[in-house]
C-alpha atoms as a PDB file:
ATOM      1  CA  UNK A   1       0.000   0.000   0.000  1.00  0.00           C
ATOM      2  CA  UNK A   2       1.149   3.312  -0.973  1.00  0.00           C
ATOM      3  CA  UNK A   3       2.231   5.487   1.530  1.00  0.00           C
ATOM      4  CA  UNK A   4      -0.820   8.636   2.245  1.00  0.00           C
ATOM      5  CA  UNK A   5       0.844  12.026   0.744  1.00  0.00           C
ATOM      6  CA  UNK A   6       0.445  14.965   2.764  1.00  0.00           C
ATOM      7  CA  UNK A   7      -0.998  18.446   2.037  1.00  0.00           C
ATOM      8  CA  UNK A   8      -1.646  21.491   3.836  1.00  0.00           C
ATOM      9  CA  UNK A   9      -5.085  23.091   3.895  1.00  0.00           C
ATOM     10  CA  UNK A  10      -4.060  25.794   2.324  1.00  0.00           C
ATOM     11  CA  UNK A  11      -3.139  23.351  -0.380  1.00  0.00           C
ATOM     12  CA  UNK A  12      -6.094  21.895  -0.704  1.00  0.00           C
ATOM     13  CA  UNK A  13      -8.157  24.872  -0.719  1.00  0.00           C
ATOM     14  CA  UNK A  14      -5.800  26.232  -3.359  1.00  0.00           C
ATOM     15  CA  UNK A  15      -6.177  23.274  -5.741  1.00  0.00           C
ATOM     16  CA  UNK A  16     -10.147  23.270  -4.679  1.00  0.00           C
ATOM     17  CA  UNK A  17     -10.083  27.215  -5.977  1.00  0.00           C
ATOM     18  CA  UNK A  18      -8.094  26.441  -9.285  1.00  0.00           C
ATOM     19  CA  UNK A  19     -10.531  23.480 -10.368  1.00  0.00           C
ATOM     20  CA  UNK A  20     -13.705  25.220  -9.755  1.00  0.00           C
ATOM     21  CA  UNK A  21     -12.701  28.468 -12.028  1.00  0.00           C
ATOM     22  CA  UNK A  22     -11.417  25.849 -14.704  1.00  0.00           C
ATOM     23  CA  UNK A  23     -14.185  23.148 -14.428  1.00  0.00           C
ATOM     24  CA  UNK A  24     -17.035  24.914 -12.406  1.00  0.00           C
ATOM     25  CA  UNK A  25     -18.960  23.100 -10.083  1.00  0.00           C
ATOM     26  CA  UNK A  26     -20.640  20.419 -11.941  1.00  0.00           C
ATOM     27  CA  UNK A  27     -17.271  19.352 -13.266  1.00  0.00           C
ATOM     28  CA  UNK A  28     -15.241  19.592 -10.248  1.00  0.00           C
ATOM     29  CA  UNK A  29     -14.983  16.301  -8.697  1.00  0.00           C
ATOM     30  CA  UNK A  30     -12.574  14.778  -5.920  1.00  0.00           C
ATOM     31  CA  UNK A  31     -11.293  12.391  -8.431  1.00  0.00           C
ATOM     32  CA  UNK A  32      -9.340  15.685 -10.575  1.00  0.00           C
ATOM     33  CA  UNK A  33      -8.679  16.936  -6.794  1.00  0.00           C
ATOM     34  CA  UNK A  34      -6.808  14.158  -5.702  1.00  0.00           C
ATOM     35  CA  UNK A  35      -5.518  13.852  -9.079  1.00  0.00           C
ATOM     36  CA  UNK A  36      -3.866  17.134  -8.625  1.00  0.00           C
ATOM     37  CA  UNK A  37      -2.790  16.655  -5.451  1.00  0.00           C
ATOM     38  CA  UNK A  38      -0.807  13.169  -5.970  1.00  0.00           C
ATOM     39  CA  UNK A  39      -3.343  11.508  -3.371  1.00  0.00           C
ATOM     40  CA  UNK A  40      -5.714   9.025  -3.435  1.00  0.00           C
ATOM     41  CA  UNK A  41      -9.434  10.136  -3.333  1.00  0.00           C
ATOM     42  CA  UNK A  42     -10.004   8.006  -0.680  1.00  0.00           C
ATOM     43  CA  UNK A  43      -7.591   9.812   1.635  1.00  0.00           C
ATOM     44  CA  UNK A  44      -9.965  13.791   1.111  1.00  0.00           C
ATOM     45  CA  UNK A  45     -13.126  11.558   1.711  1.00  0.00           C
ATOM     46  CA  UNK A  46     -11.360  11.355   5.473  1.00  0.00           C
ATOM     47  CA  UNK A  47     -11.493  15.233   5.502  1.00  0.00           C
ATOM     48  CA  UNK A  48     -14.918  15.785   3.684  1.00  0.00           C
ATOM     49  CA  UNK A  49     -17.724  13.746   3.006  1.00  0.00           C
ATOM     50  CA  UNK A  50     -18.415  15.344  -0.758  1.00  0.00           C
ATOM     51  CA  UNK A  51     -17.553  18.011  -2.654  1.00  0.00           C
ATOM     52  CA  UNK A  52     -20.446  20.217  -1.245  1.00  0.00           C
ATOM     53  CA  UNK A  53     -18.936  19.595   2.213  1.00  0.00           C
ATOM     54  CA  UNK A  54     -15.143  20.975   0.373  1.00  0.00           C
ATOM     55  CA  UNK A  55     -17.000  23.726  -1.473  1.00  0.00           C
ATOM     56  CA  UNK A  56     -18.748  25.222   1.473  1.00  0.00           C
ATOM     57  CA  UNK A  57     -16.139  24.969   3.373  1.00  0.00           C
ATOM     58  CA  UNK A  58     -13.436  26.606   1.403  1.00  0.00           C
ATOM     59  CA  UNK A  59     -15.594  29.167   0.688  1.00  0.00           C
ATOM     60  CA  UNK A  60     -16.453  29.986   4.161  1.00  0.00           C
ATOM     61  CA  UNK A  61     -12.144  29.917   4.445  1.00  0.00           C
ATOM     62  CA  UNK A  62     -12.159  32.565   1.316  1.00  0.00           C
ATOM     63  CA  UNK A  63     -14.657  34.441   2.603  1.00  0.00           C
ATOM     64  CA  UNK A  64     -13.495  34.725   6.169  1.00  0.00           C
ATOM     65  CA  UNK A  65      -9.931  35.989   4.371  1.00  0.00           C
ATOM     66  CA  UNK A  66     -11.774  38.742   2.762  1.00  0.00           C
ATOM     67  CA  UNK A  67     -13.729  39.922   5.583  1.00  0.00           C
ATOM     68  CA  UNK A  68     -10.075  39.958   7.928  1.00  0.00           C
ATOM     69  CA  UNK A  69      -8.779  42.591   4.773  1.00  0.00           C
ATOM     70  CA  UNK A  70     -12.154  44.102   5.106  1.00  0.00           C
ATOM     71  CA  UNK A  71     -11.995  45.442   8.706  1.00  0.00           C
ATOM     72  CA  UNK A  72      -8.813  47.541   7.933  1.00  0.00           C
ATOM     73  CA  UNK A  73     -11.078  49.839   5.682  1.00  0.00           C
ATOM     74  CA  UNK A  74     -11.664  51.395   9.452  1.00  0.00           C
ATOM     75  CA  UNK A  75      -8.481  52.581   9.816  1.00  0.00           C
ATOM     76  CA  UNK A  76      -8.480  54.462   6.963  1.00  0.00           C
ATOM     77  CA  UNK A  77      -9.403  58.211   7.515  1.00  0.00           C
ATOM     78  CA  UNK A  78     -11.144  59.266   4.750  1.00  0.00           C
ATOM     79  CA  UNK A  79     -13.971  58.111   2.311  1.00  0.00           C
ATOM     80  CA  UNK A  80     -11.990  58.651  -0.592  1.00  0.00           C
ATOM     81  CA  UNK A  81      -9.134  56.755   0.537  1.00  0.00           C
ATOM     82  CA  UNK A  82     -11.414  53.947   2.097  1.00  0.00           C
ATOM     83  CA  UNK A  83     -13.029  53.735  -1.464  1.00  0.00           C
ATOM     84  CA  UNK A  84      -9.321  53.587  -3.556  1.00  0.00           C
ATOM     85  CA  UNK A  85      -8.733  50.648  -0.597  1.00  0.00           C
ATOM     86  CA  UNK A  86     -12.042  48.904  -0.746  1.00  0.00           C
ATOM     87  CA  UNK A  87     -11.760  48.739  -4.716  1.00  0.00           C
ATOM     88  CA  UNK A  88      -8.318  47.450  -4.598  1.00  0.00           C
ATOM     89  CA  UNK A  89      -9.682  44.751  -2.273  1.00  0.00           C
ATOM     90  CA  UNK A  90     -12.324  43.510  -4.725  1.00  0.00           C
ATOM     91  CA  UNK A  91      -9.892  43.647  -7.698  1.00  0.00           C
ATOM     92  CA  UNK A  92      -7.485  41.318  -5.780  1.00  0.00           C
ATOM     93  CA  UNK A  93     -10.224  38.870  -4.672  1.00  0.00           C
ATOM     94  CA  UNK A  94     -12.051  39.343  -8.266  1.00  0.00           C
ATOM     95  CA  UNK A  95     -13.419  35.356  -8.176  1.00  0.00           C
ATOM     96  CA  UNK A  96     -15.406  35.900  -5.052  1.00  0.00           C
ATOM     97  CA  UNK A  97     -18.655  36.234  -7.059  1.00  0.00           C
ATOM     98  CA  UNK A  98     -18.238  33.827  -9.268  1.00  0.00           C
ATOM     99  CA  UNK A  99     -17.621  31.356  -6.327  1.00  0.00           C
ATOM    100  CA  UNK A 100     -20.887  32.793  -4.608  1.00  0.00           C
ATOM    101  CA  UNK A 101     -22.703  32.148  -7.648  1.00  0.00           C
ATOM    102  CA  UNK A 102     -21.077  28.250  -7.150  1.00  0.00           C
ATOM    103  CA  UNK A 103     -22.085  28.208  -3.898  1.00  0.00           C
ATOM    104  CA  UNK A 104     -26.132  28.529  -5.014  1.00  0.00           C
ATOM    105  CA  UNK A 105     -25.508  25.410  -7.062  1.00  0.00           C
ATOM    106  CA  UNK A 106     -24.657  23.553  -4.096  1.00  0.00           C
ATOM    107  CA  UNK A 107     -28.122  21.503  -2.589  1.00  0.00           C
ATOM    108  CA  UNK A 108     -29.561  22.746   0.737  1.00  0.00           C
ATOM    109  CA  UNK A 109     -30.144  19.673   2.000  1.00  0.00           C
ATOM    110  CA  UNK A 110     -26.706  17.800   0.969  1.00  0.00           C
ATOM    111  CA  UNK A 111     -25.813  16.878   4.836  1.00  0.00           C
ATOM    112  CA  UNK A 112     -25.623  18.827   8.301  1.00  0.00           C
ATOM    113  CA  UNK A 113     -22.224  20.385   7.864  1.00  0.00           C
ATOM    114  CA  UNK A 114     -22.984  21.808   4.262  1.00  0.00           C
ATOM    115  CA  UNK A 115     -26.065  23.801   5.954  1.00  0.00           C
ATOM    116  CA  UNK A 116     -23.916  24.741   8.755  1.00  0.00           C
ATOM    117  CA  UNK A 117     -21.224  26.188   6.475  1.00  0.00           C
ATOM    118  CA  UNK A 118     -23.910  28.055   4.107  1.00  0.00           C
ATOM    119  CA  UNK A 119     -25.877  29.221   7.042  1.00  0.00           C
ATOM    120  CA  UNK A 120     -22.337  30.893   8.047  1.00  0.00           C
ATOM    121  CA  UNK A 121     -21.813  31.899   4.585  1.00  0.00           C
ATOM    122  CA  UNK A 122     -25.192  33.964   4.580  1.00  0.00           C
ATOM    123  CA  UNK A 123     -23.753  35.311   7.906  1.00  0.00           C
ATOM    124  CA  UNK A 124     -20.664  36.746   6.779  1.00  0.00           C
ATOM    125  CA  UNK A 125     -22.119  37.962   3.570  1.00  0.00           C
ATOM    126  CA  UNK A 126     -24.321  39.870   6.260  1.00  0.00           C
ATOM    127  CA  UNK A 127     -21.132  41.038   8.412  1.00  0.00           C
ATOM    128  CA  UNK A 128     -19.456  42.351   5.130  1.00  0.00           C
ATOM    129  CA  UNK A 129     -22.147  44.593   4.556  1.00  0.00           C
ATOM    130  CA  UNK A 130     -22.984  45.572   7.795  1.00  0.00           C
ATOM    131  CA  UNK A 131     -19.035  46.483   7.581  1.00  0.00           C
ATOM    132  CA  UNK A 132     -19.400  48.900   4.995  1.00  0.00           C
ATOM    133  CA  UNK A 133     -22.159  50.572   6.401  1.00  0.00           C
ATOM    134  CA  UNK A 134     -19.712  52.737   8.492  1.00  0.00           C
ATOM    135  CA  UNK A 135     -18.322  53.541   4.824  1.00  0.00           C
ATOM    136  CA  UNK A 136     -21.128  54.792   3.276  1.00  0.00           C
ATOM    137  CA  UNK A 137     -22.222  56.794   6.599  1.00  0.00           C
ATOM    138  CA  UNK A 138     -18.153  58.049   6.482  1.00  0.00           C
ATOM    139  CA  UNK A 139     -19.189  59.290   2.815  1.00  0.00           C
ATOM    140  CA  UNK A 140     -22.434  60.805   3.336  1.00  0.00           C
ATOM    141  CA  UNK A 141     -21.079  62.359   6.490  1.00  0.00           C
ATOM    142  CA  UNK A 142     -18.206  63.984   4.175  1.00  0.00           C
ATOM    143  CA  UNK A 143     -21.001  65.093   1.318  1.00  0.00           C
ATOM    144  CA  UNK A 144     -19.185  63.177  -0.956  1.00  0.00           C
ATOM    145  CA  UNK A 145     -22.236  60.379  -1.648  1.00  0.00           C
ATOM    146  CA  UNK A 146     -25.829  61.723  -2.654  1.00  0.00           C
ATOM    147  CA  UNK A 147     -28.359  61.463  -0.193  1.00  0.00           C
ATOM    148  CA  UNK A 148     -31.249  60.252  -2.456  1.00  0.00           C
ATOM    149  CA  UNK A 149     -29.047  57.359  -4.197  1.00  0.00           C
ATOM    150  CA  UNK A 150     -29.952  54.117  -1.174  1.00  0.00           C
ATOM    151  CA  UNK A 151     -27.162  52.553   0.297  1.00  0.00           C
ATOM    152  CA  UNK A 152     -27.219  48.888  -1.258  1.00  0.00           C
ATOM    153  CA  UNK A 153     -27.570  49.977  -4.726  1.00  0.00           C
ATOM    154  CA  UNK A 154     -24.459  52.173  -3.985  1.00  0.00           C
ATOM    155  CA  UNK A 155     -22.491  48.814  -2.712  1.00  0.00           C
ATOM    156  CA  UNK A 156     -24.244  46.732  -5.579  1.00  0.00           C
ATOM    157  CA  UNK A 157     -23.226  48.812  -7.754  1.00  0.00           C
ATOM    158  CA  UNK A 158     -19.547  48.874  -6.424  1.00  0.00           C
ATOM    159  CA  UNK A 159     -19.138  44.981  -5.710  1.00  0.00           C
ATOM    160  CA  UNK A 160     -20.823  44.268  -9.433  1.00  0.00           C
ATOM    161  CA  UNK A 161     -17.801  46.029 -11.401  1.00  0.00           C
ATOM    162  CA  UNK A 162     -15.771  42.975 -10.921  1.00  0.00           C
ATOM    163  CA  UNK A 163     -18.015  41.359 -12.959  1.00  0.00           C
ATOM    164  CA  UNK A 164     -17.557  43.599 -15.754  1.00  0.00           C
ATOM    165  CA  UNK A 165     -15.747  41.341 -18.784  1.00  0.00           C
ATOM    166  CA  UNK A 166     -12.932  43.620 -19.647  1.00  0.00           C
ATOM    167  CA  UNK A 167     -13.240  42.209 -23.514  1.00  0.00           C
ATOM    168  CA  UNK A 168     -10.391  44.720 -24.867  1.00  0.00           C
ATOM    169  CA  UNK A 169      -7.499  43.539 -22.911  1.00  0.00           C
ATOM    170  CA  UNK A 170      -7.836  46.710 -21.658  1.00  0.00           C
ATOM    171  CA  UNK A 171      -4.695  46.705 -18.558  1.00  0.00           C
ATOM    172  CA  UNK A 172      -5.497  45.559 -15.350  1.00  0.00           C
ATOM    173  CA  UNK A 173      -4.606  48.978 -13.748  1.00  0.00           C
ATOM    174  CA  UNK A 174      -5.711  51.381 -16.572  1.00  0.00           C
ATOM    175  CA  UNK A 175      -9.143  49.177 -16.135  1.00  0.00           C
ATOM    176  CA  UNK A 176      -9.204  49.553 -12.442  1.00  0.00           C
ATOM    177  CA  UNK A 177      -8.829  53.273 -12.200  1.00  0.00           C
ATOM    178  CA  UNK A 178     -11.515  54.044 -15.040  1.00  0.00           C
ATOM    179  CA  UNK A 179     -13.896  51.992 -13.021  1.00  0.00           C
ATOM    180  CA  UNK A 180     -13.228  53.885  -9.849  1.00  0.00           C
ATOM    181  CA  UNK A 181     -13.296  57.250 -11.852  1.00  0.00           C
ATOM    182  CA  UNK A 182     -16.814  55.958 -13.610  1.00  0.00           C
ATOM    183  CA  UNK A 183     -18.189  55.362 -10.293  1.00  0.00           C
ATOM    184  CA  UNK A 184     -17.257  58.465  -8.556  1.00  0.00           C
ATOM    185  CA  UNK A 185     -17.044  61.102 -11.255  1.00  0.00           C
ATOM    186  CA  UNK A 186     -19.297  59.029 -13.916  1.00  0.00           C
ATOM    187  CA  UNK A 187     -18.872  59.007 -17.655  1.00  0.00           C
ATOM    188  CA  UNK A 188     -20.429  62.110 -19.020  1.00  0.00           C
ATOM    189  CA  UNK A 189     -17.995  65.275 -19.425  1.00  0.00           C
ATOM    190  CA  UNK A 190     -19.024  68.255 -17.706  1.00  0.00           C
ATOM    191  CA  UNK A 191     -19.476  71.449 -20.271  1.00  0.00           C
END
């Protein structure tokens, strides 16, 4: 018998990440996993009962990442600043939504620690917004946001830019910084 090769979680959730954006969830399966990670599939069912259990839980990992960036945007003074730092951090974690729309795929009723791990999932999708309510307060306290424009369209409408397909090849920082500038300044030249 072959002796079991080890891997870190970090590993595993890194492999987990790289199959899902190049198979998406119906085609990610533990056989490619342990393929990937020299392992027999036998030795992640010890860790996880199915892929749902693997999904959830690496994206309750990813998620828990993001929200430990997050918090720093209350260190930062202004709104400005906190919005140059808050884009930034969706840019660098631009997958997120396409792993929450992955995570909807996933059955409800696949076993007891799958529900745990979305129940948490729906809680710290709650605790990132309730996050960024101190930033749009910090930005209608400085004038900077309009009053009559309600606060989740204003973080929809922030968080949904990463979704934008940048179809011209257009540079990753040149395509950053016109999204900021389209949100805060918008596209229309003043005359």
């Amino acid at each position: 018998m072959a002796r079991e090769r080890k891997f870190s979680l970090e590993d595993l959730f890194q492999t987990t990440k790289q199959l899902l954006l190049d198979y998406g969830y119906e085609g990610f399966t533990f056989s490619l996993l342990a393929d990937q990670l020299h392992v027999a599939r036998g030795t992640l069912y010890k860790y996880y009962e199915n892929k749902d259990e693997l999904i959830s839980a690496y994206m309750v990992y990813e998620l828990k990442q993001v929200l430990l960036k997050l918090k720093q945007i209350d260190q930062i003074e202004s709104f400005e600043s906190q919005f140059d730092f808050l884009i930034t951090l969706i840019f660098s974690h631009n997958d997120l939504q396409h792993f929450i729309a992955i995570v909807h795929q996933i059955p409800k009723e696949t076993n007891e620690k799958v529900k745990a791990n979305k129940e948490q999932l729906e809680k710290l999708h709650l605790d990132m917004y309730s996050l960024l309510q101190d930033f749009i307060a910090l930005g209608r306290e400085e004038k900077v946001l309009k009053e009559t424009i309600p606060d989740g369209l204003i973080l929809g409408f922030i968080f949904q830019t990463v979704a934008i397909p940048n179809h011209f090849g257009v540079p990753h920082k040149e395509w950053v910084e016109s999204i900021k500038h389209i949100i805060s300044h918008g596209m229309f030249t003043n005359n």
